[in-house]
N, C-alpha and C. Protein backbone atom coordinates (compact mmCIF):
# COMPACT_ATOMS: atom_id res chain seq x y z
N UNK A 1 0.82 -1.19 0.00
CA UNK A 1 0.00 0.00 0.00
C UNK A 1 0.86 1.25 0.00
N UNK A 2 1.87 1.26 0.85
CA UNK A 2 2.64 2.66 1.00
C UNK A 2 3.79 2.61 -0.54
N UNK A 3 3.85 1.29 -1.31
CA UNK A 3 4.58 1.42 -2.66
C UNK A 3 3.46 2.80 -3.30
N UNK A 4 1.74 1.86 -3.40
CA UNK A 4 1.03 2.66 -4.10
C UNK A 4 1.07 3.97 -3.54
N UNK A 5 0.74 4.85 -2.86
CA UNK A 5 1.03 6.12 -2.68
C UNK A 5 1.96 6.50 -2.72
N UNK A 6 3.49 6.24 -2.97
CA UNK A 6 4.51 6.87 -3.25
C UNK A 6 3.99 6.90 -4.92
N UNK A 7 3.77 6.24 -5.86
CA UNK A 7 3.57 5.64 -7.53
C UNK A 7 2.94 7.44 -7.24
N UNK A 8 1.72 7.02 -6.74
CA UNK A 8 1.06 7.88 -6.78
C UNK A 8 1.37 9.54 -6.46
N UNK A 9 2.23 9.92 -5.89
CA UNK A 9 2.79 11.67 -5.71
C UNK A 9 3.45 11.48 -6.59
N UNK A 10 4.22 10.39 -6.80
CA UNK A 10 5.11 10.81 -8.02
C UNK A 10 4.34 11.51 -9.37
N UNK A 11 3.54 10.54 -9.47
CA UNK A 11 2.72 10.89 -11.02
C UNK A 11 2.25 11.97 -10.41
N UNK A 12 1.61 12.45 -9.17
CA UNK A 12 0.80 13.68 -9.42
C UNK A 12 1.86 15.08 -9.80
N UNK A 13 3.46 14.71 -9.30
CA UNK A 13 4.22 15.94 -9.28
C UNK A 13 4.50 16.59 -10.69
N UNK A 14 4.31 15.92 -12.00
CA UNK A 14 4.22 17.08 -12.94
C UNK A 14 3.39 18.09 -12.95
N UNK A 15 1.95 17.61 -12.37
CA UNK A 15 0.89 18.36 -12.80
C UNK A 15 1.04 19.62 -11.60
N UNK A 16 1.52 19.26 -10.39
CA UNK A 16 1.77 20.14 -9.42
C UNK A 16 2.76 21.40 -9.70
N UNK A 17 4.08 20.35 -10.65
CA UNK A 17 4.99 21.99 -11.38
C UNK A 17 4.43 22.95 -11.94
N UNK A 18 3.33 22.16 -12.99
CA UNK A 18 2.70 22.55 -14.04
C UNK A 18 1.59 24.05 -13.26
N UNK A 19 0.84 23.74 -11.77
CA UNK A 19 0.34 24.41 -11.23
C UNK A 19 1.15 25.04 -10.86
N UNK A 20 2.46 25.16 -10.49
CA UNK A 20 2.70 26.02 -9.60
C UNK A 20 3.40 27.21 -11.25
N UNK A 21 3.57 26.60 -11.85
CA UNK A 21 4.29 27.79 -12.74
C UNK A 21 2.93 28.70 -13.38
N UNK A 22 1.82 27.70 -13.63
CA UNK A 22 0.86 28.73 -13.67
C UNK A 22 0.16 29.93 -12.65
N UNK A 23 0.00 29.14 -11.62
CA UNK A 23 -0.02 29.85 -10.73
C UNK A 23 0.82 31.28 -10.14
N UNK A 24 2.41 30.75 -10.51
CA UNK A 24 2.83 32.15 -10.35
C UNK A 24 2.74 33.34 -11.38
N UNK A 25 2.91 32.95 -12.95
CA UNK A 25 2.45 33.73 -13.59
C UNK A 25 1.46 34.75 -13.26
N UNK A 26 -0.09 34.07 -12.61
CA UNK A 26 -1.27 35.00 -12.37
C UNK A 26 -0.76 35.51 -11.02
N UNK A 27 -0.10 35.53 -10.12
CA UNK A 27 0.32 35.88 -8.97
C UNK A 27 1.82 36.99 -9.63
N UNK A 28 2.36 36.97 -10.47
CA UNK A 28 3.23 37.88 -10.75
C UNK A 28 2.46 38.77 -11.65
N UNK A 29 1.28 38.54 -11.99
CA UNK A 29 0.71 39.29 -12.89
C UNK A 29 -0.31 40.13 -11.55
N UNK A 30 -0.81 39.49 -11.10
CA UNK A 30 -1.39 40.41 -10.38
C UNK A 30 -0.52 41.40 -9.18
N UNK A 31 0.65 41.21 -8.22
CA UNK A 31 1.41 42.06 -8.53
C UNK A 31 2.06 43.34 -9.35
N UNK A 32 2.42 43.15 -10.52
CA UNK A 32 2.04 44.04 -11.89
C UNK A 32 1.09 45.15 -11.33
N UNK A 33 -0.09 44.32 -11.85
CA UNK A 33 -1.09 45.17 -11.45
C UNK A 33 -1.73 46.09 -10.20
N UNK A 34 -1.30 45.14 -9.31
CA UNK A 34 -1.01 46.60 -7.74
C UNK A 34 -0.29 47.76 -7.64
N UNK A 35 1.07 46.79 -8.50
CA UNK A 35 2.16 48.18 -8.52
C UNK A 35 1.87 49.05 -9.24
N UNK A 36 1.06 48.94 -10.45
CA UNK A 36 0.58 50.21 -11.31
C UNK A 36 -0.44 50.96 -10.37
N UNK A 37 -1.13 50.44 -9.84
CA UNK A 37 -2.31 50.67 -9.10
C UNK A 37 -2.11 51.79 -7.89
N UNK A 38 -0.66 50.97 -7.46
CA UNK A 38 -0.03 51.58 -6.07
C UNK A 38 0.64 53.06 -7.13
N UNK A 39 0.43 52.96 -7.95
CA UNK A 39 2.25 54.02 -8.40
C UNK A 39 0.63 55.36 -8.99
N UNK A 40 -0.65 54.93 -8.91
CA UNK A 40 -1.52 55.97 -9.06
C UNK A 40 -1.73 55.91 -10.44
N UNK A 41 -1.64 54.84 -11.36
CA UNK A 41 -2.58 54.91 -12.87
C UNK A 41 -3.59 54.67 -13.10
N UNK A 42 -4.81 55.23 -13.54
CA UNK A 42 -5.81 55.13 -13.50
C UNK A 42 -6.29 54.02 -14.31
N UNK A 43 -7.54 53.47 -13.24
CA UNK A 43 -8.38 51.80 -13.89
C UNK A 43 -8.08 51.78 -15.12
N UNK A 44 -8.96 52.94 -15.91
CA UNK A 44 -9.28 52.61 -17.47
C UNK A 44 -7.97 52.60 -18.42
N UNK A 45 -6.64 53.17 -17.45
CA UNK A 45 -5.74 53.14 -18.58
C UNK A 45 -4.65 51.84 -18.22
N UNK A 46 -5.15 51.29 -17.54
CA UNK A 46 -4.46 49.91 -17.04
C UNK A 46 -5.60 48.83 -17.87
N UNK A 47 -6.60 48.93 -17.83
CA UNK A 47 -7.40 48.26 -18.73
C UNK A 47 -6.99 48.22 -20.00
N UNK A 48 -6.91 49.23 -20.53
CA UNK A 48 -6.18 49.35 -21.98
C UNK A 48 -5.02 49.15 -22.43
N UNK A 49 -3.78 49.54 -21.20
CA UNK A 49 -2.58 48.41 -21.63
C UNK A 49 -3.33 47.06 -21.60
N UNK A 50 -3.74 46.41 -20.45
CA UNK A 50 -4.06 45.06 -20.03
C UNK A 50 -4.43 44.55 -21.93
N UNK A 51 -5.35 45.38 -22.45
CA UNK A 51 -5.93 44.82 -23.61
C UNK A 51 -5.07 44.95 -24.75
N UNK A 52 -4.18 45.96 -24.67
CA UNK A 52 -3.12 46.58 -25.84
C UNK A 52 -2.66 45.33 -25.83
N UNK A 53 -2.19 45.02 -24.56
CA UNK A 53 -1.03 43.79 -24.51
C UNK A 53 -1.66 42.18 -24.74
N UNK A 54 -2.78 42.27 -24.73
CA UNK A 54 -3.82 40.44 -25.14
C UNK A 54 -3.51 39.71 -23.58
N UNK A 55 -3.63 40.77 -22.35
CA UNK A 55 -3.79 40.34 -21.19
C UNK A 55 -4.88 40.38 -20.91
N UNK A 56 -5.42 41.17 -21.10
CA UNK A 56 -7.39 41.08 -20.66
C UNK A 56 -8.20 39.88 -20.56
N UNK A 57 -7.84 39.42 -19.77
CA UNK A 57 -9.23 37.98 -19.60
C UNK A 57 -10.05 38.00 -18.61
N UNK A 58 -10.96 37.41 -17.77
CA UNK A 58 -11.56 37.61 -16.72
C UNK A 58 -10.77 37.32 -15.31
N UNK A 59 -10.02 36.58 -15.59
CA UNK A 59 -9.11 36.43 -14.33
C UNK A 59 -8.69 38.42 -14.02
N UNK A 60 -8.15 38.69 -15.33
CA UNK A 60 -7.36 39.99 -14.84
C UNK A 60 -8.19 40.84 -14.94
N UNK A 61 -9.59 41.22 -15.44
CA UNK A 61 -10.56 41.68 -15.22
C UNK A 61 -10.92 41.54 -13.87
N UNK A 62 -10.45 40.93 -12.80
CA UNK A 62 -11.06 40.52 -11.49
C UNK A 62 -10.10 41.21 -10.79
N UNK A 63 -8.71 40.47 -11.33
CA UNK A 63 -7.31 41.29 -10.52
C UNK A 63 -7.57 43.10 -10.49
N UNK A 64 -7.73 43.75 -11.95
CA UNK A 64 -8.16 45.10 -11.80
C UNK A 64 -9.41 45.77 -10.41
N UNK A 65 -10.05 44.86 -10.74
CA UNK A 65 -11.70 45.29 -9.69
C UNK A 65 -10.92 45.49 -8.38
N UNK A 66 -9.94 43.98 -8.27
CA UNK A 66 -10.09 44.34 -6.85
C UNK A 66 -8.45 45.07 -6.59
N UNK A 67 -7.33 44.84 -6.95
CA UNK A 67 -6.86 46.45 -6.82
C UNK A 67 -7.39 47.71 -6.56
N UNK A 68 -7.83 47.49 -7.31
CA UNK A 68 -8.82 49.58 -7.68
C UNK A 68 -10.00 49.59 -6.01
N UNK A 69 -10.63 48.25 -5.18
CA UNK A 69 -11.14 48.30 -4.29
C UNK A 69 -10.15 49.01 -3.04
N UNK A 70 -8.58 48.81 -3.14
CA UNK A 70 -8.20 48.98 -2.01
C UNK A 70 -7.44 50.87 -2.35
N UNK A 71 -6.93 50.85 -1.17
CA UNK A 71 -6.53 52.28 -1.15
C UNK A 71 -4.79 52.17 -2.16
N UNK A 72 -4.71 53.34 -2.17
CA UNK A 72 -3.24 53.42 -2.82
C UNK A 72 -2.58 53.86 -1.03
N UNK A 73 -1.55 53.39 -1.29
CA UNK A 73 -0.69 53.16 0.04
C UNK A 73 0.22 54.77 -0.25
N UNK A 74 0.53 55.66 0.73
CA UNK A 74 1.40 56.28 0.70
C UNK A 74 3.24 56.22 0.64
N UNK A 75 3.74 55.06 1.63
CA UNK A 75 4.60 54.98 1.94
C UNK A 75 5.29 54.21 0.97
N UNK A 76 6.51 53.61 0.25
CA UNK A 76 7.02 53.36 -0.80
C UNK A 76 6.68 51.23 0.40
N UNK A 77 7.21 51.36 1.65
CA UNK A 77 7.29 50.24 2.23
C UNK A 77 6.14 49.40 2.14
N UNK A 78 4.39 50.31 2.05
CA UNK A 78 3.26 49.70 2.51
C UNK A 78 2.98 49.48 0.72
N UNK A 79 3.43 50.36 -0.23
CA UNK A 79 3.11 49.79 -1.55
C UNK A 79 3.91 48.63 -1.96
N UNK A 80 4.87 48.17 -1.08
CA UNK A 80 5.57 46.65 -1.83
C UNK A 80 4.69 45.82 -0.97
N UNK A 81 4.46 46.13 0.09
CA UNK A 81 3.74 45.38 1.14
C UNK A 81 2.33 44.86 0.29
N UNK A 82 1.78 45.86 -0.20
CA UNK A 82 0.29 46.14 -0.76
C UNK A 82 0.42 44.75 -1.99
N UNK A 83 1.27 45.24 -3.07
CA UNK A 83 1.91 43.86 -3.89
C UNK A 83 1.66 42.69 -3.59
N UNK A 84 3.06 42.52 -2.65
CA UNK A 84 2.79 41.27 -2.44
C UNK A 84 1.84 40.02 -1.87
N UNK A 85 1.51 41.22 -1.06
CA UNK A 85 -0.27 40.49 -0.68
C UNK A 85 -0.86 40.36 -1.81
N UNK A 86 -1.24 40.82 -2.28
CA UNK A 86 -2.08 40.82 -3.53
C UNK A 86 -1.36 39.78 -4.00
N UNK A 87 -0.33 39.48 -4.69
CA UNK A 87 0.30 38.65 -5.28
C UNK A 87 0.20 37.03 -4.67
N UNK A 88 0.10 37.16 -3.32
CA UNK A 88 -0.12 35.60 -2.79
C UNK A 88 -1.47 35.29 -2.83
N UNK A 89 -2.17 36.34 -2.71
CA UNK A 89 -3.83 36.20 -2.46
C UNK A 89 -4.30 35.42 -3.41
N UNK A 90 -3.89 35.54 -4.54
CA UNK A 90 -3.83 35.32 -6.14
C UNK A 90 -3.13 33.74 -6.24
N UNK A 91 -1.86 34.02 -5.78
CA UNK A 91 -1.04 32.56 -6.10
C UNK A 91 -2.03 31.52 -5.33
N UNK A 92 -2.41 31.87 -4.12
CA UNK A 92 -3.04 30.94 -2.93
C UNK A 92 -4.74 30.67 -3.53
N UNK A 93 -4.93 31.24 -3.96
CA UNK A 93 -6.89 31.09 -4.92
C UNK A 93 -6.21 29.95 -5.93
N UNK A 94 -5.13 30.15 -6.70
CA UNK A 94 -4.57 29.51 -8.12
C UNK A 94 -4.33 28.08 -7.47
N UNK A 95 -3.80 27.72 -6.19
CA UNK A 95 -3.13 26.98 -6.02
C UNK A 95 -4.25 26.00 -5.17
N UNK A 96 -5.18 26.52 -4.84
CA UNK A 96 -6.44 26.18 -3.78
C UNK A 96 -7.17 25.74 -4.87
N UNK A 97 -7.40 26.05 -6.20
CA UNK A 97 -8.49 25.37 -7.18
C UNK A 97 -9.06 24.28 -7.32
């Protein structure tokens, strides 16, 4: 029995790389998007790179909403802070699916 569950993580660990590299993508992408957010560019013109660039999907349609919900941070420390939350919030939803 403990052969079969080793067989078994093994085979699941491609698909787990496979998640985690997707996963960070939308977690470095949404990052991205705080830091524009944090640095004071406005929704609609982050929408329009987002689309200039063939990033626009509903995932990042969601990432925008909820950026634009929180405040812009004053301090240069609470806008990396602001990021990276955002950025795990994202990796941790991707990785929770």
């Amino acid at each position: 029995m403990k052969k079969w569950a080793a067989v078994m993580a093994l085979a699941s660990m491609p698909v787990m790389a496979a998640d985690h590299e997707v996963c960070s993508i939308e977690s470095e992408t949404a990052e991205v998007i705080m830091g524009l957010r944090q640095e004071g560019m406005p929704m609609r013109d982050l929408v329009d790179l987002s689309k200039e660039q063939g990033f626009y999907d509903a995932t990042t349609q969601v990432m925008v909403k909820m950026a634009y919900d929180r405040p812009a941070a004053q301090s240069e420390e609470y806008k990396a802070k602001q990021k990276t939350e955002f950025g795990n919030a994202f990796y941790k939803h991707c990785i929770d699916r």
